[in-house]
PDB file of N, CA and C in Angstrom:
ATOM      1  N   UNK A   1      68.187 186.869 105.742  1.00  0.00           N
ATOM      2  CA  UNK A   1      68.225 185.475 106.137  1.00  0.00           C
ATOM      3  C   UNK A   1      67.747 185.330 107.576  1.00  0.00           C
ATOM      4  N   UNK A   2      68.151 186.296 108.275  1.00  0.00           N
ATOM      5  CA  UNK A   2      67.400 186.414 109.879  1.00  0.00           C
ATOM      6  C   UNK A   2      66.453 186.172 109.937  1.00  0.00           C
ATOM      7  N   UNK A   3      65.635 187.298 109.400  1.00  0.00           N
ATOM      8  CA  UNK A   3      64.112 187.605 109.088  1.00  0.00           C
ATOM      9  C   UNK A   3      63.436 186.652 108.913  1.00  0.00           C
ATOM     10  N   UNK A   4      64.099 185.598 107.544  1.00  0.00           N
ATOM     11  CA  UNK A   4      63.600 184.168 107.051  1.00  0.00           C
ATOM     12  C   UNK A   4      63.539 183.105 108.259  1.00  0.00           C
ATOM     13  N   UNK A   5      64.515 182.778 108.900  1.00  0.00           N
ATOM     14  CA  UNK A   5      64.654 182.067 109.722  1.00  0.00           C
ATOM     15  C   UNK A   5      64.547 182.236 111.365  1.00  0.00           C
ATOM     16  N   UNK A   6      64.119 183.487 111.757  1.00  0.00           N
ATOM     17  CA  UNK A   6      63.213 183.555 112.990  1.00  0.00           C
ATOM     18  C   UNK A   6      62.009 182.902 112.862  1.00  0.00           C
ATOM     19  N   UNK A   7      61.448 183.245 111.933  1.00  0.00           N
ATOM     20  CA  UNK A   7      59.950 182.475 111.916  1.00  0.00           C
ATOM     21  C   UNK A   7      59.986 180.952 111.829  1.00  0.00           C
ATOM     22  N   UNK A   8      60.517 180.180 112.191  1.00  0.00           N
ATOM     23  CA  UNK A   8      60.219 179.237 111.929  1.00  0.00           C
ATOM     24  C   UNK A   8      59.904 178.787 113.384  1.00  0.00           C
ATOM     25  N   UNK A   9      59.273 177.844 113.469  1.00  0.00           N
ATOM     26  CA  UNK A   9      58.725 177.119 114.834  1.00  0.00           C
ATOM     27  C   UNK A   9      59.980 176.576 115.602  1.00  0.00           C
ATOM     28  N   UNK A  10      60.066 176.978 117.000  1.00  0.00           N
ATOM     29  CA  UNK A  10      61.518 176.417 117.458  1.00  0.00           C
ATOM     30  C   UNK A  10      62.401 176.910 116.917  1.00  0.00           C
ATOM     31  N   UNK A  11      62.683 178.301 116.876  1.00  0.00           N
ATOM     32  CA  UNK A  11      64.119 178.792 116.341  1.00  0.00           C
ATOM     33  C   UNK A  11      63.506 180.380 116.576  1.00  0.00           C
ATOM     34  N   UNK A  12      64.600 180.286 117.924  1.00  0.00           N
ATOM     35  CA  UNK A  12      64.697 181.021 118.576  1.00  0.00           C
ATOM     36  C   UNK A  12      65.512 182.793 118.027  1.00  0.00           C
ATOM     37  N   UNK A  13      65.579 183.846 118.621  1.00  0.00           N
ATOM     38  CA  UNK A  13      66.926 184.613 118.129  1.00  0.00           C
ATOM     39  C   UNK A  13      68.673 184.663 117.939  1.00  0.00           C
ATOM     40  N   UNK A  14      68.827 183.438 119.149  1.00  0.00           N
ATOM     41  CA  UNK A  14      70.046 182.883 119.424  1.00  0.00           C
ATOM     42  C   UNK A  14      70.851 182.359 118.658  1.00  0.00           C
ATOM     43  N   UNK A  15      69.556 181.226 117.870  1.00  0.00           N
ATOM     44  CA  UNK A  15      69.925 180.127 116.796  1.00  0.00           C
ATOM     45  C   UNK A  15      69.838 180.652 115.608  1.00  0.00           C
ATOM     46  N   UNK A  16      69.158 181.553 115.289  1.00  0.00           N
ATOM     47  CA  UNK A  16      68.864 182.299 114.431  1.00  0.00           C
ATOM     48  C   UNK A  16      70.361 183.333 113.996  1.00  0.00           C
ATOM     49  N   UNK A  17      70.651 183.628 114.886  1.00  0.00           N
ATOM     50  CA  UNK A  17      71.747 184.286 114.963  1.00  0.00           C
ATOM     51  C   UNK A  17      72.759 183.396 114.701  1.00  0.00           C
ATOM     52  N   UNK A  18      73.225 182.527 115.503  1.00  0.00           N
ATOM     53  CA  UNK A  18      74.136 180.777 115.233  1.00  0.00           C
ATOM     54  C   UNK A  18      74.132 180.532 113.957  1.00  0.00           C
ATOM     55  N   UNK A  19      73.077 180.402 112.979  1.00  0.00           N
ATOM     56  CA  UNK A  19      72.869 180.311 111.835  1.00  0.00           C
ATOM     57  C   UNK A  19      73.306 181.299 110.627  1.00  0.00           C
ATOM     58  N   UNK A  20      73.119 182.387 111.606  1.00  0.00           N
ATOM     59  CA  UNK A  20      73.704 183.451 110.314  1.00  0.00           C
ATOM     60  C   UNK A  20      75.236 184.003 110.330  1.00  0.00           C
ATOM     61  N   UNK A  21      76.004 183.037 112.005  1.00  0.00           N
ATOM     62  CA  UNK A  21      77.049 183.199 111.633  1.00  0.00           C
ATOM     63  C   UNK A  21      77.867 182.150 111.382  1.00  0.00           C
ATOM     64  N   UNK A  22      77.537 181.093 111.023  1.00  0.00           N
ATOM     65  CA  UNK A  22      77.746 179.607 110.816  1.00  0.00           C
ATOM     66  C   UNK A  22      77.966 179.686 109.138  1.00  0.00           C
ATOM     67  N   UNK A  23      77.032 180.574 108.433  1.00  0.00           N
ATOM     68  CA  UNK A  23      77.360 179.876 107.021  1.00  0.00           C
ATOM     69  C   UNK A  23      76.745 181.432 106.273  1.00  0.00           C
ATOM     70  N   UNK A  24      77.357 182.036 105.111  1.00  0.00           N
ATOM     71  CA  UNK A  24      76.943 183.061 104.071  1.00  0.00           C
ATOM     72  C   UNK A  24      75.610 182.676 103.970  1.00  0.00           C
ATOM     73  N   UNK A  25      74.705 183.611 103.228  1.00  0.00           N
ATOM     74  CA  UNK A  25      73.407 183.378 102.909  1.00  0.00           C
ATOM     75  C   UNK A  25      73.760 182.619 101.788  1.00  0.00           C
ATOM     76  N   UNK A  26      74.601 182.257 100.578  1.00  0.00           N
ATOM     77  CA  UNK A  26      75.333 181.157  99.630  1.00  0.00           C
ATOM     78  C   UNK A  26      74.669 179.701 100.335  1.00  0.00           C
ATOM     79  N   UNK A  27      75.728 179.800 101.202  1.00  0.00           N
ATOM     80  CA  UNK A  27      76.234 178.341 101.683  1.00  0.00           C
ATOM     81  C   UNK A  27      74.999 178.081 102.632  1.00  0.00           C
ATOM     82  N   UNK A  28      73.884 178.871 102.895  1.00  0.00           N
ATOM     83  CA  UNK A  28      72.625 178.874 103.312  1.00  0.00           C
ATOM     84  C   UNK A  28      71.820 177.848 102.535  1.00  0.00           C
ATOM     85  N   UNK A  29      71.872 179.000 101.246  1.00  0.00           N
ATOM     86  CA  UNK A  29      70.489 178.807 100.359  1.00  0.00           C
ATOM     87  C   UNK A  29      71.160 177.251  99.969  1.00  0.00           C
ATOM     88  N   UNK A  30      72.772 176.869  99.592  1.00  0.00           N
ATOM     89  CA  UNK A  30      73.185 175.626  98.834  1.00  0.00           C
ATOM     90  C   UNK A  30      72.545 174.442  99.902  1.00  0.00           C
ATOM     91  N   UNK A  31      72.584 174.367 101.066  1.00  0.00           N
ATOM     92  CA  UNK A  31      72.404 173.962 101.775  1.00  0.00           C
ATOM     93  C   UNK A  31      70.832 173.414 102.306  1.00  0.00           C
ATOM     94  N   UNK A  32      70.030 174.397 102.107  1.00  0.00           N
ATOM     95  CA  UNK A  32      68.393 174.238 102.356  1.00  0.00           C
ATOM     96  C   UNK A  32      67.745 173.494 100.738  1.00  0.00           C
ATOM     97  N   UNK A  33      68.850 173.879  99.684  1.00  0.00           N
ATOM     98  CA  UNK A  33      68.266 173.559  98.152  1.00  0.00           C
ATOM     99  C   UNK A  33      68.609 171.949  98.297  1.00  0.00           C
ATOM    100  N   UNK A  34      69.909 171.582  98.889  1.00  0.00           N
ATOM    101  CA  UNK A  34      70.317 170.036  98.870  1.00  0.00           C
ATOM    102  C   UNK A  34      70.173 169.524 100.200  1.00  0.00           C
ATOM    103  N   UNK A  35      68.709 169.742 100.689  1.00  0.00           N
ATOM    104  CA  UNK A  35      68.601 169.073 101.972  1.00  0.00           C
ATOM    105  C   UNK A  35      69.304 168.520 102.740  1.00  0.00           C
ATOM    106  N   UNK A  36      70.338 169.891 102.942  1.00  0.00           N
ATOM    107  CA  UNK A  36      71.718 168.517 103.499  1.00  0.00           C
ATOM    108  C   UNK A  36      71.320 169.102 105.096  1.00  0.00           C
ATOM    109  N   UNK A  37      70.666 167.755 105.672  1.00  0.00           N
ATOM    110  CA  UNK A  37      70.499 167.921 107.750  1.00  0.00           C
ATOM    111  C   UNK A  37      71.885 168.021 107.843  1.00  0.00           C
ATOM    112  N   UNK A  38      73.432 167.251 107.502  1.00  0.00           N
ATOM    113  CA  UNK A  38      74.455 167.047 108.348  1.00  0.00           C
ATOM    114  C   UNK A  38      75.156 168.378 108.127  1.00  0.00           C
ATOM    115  N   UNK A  39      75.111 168.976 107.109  1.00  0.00           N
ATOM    116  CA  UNK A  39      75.253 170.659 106.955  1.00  0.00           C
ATOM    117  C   UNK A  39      74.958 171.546 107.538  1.00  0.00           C
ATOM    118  N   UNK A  40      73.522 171.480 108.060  1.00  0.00           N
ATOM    119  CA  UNK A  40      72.339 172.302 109.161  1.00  0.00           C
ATOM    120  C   UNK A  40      72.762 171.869 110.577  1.00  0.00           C
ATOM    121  N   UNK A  41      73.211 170.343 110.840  1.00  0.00           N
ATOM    122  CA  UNK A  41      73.755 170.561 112.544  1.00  0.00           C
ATOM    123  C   UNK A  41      74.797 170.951 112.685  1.00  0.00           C
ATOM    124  N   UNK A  42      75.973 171.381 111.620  1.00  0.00           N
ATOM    125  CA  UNK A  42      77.131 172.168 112.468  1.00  0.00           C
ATOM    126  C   UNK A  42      76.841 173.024 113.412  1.00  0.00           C
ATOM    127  N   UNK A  43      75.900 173.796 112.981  1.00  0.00           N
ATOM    128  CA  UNK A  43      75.473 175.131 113.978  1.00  0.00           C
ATOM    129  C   UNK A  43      74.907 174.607 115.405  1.00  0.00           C
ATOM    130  N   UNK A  44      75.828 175.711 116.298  1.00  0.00           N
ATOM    131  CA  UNK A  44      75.793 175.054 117.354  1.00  0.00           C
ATOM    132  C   UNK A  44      74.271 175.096 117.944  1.00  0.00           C
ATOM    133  N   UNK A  45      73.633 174.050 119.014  1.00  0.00           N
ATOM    134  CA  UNK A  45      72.330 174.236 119.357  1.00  0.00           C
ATOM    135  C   UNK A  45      71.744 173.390 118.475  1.00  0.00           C
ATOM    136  N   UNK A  46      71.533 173.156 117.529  1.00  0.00           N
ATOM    137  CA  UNK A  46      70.966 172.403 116.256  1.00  0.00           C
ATOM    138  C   UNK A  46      71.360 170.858 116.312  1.00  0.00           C
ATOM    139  N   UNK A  47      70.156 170.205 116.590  1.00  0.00           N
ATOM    140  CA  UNK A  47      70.235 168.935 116.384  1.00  0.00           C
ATOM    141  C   UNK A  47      69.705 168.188 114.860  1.00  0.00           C
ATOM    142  N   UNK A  48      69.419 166.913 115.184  1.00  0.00           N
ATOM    143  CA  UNK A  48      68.653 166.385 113.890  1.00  0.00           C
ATOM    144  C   UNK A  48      67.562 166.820 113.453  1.00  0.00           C
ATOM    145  N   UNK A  49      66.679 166.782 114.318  1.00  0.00           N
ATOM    146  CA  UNK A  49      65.495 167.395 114.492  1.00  0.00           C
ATOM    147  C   UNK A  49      64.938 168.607 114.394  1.00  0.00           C
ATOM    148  N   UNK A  50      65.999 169.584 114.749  1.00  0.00           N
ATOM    149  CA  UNK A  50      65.830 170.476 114.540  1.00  0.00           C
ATOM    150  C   UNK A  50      66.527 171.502 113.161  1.00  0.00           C
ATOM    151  N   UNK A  51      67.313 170.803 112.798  1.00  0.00           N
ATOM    152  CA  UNK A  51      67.580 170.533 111.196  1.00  0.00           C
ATOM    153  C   UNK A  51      66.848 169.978 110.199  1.00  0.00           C
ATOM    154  N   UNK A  52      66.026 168.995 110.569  1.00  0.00           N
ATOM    155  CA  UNK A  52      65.308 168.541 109.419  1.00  0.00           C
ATOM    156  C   UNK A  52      63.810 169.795 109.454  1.00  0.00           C
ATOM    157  N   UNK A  53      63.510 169.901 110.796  1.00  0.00           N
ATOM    158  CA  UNK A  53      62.005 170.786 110.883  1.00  0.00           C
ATOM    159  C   UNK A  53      62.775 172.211 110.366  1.00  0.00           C
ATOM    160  N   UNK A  54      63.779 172.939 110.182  1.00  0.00           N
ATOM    161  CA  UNK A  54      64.506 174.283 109.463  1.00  0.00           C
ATOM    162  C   UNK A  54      64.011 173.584 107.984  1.00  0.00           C
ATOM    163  N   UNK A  55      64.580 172.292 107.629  1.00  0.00           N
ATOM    164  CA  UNK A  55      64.824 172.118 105.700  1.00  0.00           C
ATOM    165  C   UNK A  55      63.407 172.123 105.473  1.00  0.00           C
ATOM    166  N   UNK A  56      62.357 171.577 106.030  1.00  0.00           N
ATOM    167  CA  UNK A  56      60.917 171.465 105.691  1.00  0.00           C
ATOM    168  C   UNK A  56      60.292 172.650 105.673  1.00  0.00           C
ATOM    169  N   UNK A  57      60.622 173.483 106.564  1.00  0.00           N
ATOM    170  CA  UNK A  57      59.918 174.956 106.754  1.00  0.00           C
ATOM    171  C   UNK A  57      60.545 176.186 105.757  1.00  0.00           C
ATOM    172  N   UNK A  58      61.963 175.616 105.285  1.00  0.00           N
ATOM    173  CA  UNK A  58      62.609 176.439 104.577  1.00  0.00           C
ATOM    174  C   UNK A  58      62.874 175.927 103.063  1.00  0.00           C
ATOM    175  N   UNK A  59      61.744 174.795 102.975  1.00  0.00           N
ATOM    176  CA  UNK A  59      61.757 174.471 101.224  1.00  0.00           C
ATOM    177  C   UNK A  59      61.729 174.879  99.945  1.00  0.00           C
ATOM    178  N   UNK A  60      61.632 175.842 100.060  1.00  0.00           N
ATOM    179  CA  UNK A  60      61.441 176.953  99.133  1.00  0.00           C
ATOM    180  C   UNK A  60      62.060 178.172  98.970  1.00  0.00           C
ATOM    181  N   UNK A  61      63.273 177.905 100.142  1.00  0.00           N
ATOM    182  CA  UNK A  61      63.831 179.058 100.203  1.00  0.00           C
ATOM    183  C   UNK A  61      64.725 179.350  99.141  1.00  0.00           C
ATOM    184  N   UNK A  62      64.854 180.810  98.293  1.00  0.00           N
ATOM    185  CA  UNK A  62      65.736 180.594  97.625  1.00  0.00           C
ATOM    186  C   UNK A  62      66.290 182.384  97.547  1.00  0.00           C
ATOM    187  N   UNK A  63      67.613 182.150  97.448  1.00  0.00           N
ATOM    188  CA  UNK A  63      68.538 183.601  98.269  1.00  0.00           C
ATOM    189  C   UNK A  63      67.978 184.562  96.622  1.00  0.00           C
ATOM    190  N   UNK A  64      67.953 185.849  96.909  1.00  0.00           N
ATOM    191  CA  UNK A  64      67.350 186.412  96.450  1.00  0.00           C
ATOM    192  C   UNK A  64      67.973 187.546  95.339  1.00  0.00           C
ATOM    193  N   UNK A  65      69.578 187.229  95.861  1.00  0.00           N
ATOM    194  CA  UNK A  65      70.504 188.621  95.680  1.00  0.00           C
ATOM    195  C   UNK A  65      71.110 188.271  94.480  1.00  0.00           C
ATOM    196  N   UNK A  66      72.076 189.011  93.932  1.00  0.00           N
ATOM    197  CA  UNK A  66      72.573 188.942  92.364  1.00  0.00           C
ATOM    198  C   UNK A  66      73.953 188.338  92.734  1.00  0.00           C
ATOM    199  N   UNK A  67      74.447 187.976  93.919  1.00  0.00           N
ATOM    200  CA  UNK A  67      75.522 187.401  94.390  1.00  0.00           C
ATOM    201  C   UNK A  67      75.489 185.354  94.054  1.00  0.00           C
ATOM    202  N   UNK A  68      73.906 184.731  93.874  1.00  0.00           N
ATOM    203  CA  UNK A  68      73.882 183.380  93.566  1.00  0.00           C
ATOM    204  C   UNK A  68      74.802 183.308  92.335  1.00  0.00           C
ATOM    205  N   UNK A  69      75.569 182.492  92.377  1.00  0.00           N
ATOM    206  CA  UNK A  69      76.531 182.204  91.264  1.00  0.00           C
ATOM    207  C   UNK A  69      75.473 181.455  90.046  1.00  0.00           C
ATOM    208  N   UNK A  70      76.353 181.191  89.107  1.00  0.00           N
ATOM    209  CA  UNK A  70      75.259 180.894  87.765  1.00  0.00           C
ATOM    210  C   UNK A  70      74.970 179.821  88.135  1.00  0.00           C
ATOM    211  N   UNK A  71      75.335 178.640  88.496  1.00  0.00           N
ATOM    212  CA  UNK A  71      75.565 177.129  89.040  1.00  0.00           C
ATOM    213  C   UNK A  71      74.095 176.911  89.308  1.00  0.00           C
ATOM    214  N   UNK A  72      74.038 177.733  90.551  1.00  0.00           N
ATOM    215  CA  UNK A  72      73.021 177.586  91.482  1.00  0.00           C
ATOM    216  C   UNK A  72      72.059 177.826  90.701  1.00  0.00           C
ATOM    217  N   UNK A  73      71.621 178.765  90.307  1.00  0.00           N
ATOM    218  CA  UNK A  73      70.401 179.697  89.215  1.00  0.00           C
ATOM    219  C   UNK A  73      69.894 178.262  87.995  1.00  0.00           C
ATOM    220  N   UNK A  74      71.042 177.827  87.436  1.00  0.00           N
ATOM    221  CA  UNK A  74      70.895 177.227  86.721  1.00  0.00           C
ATOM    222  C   UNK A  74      70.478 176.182  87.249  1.00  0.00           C
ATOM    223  N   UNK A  75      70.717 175.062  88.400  1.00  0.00           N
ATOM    224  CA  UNK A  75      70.052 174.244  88.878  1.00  0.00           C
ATOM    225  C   UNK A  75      68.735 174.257  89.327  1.00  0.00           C
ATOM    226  N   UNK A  76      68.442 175.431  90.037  1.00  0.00           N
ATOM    227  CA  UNK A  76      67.204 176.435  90.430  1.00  0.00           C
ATOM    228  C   UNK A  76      66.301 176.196  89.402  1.00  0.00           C
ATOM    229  N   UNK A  77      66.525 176.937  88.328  1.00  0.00           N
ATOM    230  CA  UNK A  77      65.753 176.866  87.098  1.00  0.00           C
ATOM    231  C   UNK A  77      65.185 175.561  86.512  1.00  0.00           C
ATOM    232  N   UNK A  78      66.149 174.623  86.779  1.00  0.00           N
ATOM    233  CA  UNK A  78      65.913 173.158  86.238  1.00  0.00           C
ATOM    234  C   UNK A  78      65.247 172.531  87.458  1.00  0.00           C
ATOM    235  N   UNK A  79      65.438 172.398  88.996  1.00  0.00           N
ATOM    236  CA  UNK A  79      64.388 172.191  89.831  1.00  0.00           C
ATOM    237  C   UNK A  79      62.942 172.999  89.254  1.00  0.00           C
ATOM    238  N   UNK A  80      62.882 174.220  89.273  1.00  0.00           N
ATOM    239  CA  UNK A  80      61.218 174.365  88.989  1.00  0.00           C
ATOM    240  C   UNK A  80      60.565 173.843  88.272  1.00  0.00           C
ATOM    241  N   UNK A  81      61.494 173.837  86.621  1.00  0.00           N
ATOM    242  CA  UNK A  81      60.900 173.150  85.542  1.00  0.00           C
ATOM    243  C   UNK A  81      60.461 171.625  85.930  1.00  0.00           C
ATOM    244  N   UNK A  82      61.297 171.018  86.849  1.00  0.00           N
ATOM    245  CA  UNK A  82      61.196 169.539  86.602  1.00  0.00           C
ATOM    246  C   UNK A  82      59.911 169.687  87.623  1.00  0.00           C
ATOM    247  N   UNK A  83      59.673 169.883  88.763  1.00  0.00           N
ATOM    248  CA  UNK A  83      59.027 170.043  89.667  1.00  0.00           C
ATOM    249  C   UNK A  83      57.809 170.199  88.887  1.00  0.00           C
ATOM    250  N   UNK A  84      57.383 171.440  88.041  1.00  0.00           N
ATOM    251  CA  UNK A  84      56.373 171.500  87.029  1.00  0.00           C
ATOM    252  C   UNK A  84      55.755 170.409  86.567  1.00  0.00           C
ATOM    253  N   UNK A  85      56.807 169.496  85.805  1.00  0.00           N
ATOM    254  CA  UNK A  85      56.480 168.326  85.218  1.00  0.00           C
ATOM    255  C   UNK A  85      56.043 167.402  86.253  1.00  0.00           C
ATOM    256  N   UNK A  86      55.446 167.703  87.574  1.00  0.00           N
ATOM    257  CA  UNK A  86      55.093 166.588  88.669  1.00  0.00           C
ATOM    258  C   UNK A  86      56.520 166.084  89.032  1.00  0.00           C
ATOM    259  N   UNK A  87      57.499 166.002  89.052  1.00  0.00           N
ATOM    260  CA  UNK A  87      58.155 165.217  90.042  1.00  0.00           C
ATOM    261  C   UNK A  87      58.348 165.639  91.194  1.00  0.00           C
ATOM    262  N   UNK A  88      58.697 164.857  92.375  1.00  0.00           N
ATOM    263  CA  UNK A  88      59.399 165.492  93.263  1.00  0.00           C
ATOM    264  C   UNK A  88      60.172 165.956  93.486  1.00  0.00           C
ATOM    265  N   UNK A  89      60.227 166.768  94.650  1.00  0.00           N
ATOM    266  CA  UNK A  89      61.363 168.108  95.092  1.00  0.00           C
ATOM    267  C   UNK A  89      62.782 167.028  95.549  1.00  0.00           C
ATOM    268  N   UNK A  90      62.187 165.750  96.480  1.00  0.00           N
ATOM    269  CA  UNK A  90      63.285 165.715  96.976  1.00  0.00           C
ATOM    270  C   UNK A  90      64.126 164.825  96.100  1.00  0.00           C
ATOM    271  N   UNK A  91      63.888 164.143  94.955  1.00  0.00           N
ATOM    272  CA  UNK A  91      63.518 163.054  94.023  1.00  0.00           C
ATOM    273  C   UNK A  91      64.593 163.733  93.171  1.00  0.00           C
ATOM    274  N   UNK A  92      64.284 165.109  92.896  1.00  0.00           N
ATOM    275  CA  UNK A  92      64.754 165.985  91.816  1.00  0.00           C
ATOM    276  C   UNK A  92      66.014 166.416  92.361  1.00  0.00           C
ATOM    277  N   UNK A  93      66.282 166.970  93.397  1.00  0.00           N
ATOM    278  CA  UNK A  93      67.433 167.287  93.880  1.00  0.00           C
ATOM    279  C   UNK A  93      68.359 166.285  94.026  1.00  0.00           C
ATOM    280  N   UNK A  94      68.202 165.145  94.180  1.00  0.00           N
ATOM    281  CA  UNK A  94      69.370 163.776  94.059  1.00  0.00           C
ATOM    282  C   UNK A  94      69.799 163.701  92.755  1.00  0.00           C
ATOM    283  N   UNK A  95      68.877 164.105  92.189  1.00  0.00           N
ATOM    284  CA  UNK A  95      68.663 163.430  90.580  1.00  0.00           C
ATOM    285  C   UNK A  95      69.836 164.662  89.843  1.00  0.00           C
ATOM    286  N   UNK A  96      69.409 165.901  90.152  1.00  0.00           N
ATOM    287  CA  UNK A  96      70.932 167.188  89.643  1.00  0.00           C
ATOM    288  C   UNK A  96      71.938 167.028  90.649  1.00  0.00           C
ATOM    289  N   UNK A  97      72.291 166.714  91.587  1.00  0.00           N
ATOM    290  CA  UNK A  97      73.220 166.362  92.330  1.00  0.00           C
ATOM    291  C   UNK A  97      74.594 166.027  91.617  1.00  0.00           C
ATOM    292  N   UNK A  98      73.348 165.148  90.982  1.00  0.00           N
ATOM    293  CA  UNK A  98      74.584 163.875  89.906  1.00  0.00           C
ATOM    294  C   UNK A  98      74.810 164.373  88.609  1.00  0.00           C
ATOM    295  N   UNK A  99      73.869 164.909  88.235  1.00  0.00           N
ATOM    296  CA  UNK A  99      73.766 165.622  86.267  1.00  0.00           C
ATOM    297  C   UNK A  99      75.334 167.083  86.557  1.00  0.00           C
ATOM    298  N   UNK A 100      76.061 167.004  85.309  1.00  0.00           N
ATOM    299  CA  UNK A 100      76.998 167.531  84.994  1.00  0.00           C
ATOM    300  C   UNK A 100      76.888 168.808  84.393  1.00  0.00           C
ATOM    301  N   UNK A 101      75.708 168.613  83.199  1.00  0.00           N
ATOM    302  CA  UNK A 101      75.518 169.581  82.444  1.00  0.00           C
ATOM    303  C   UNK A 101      75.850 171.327  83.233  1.00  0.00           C
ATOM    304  N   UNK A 102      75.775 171.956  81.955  1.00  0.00           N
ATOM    305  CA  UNK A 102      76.173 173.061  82.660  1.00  0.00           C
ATOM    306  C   UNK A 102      75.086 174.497  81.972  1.00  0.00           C
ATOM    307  N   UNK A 103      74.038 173.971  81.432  1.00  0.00           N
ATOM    308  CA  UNK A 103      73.165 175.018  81.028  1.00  0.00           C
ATOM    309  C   UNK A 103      71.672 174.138  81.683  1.00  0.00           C
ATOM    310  N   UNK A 104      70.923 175.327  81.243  1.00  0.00           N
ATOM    311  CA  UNK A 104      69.821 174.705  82.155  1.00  0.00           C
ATOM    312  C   UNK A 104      69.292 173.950  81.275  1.00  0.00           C
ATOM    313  N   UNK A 105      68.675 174.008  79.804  1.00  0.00           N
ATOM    314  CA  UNK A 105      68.120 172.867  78.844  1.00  0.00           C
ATOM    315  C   UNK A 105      69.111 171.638  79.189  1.00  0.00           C
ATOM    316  N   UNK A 106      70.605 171.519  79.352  1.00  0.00           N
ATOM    317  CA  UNK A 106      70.996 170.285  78.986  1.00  0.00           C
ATOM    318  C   UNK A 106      70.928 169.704  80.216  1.00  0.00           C
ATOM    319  N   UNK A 107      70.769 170.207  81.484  1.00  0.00           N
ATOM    320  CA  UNK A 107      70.429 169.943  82.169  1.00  0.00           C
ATOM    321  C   UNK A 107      69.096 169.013  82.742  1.00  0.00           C
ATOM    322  N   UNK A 108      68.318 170.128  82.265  1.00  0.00           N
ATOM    323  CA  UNK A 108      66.693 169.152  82.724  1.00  0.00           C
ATOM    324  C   UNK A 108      67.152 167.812  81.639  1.00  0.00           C
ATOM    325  N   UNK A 109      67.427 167.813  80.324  1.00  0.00           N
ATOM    326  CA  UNK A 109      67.496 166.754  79.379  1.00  0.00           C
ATOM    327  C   UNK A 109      68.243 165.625  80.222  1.00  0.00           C
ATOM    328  N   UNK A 110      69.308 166.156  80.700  1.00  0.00           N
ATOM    329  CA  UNK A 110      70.126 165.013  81.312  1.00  0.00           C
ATOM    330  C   UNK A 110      68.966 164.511  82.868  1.00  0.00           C
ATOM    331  N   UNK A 111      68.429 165.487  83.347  1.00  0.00           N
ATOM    332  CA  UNK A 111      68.038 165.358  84.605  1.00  0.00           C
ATOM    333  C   UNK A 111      66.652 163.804  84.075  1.00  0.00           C
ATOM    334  N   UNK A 112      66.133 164.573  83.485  1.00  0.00           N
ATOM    335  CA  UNK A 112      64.668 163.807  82.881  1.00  0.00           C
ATOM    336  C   UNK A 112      65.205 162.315  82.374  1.00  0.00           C
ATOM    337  N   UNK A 113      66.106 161.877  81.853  1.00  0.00           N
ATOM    338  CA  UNK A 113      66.931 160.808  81.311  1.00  0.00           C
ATOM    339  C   UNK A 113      66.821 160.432  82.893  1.00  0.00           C
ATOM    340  N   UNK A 114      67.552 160.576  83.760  1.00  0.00           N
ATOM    341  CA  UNK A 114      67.658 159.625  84.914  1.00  0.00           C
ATOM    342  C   UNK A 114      66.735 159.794  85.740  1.00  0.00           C
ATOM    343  N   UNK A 115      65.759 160.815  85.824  1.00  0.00           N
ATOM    344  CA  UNK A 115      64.533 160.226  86.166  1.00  0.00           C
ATOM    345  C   UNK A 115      63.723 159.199  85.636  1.00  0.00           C
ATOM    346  N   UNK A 116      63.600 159.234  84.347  1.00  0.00           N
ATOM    347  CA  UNK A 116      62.396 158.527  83.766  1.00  0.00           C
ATOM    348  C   UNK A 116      63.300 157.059  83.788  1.00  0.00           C
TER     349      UNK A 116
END
């Protein structure tokens, strides 16, 4: 997660560090997947701005390890698919926010219903 988040423009080793002891690589990846800025400024040093330019640069980030709970994977899975189908990223993530389902087919089904 270091590694990931040194590179980004304006984010320094300090913050970088701030960041990796502010939140698990979990509560990372949940966090960069649901564009949540007010999540990203707890860490100290981190403003608005510099929370929203982390979620844009880190859009795609997604944690890599066998530790993501099924939840996540399964939402994961249903973001790409829908994303596939042309919608938007940020469009799509409001849209499972709200969907209940708990597999990934009933998911996109429910997701695609309140999109369309």
């Amino acid at each position: 997660m270091f590694d990931r988040v040194i590179k980004i423009n304006g984010v320094g080793p300090s913050t970088a560090l701030a960041i990796c002891s502010t939140f698990t690589p979990e509560a990372f990846s949940a966090a960069v997947f649901s564009q949540d800025v007010d999540t990203i400024k707890t860490v100290p040093g981190i403003g608005p701005k510099s929370a929203k330019r982390i979620l844009v640069e880190l859009g795609d980030f997604v944690l890599t390890t066998d530790t993501l709970d099924a939840v996540s994977q399964t939402k994961q899975d249903a973001l790409l698919a829908l994303e596939s189908l042309g919608f938007k990223k940020e469009r799509i993530t409001k849209v499972l926010a709200t969907c209940k389902s708990d597999t990934t087919q009933t998911l996109i089904k429910e997701a695609l219903k309140k999109l369309t």
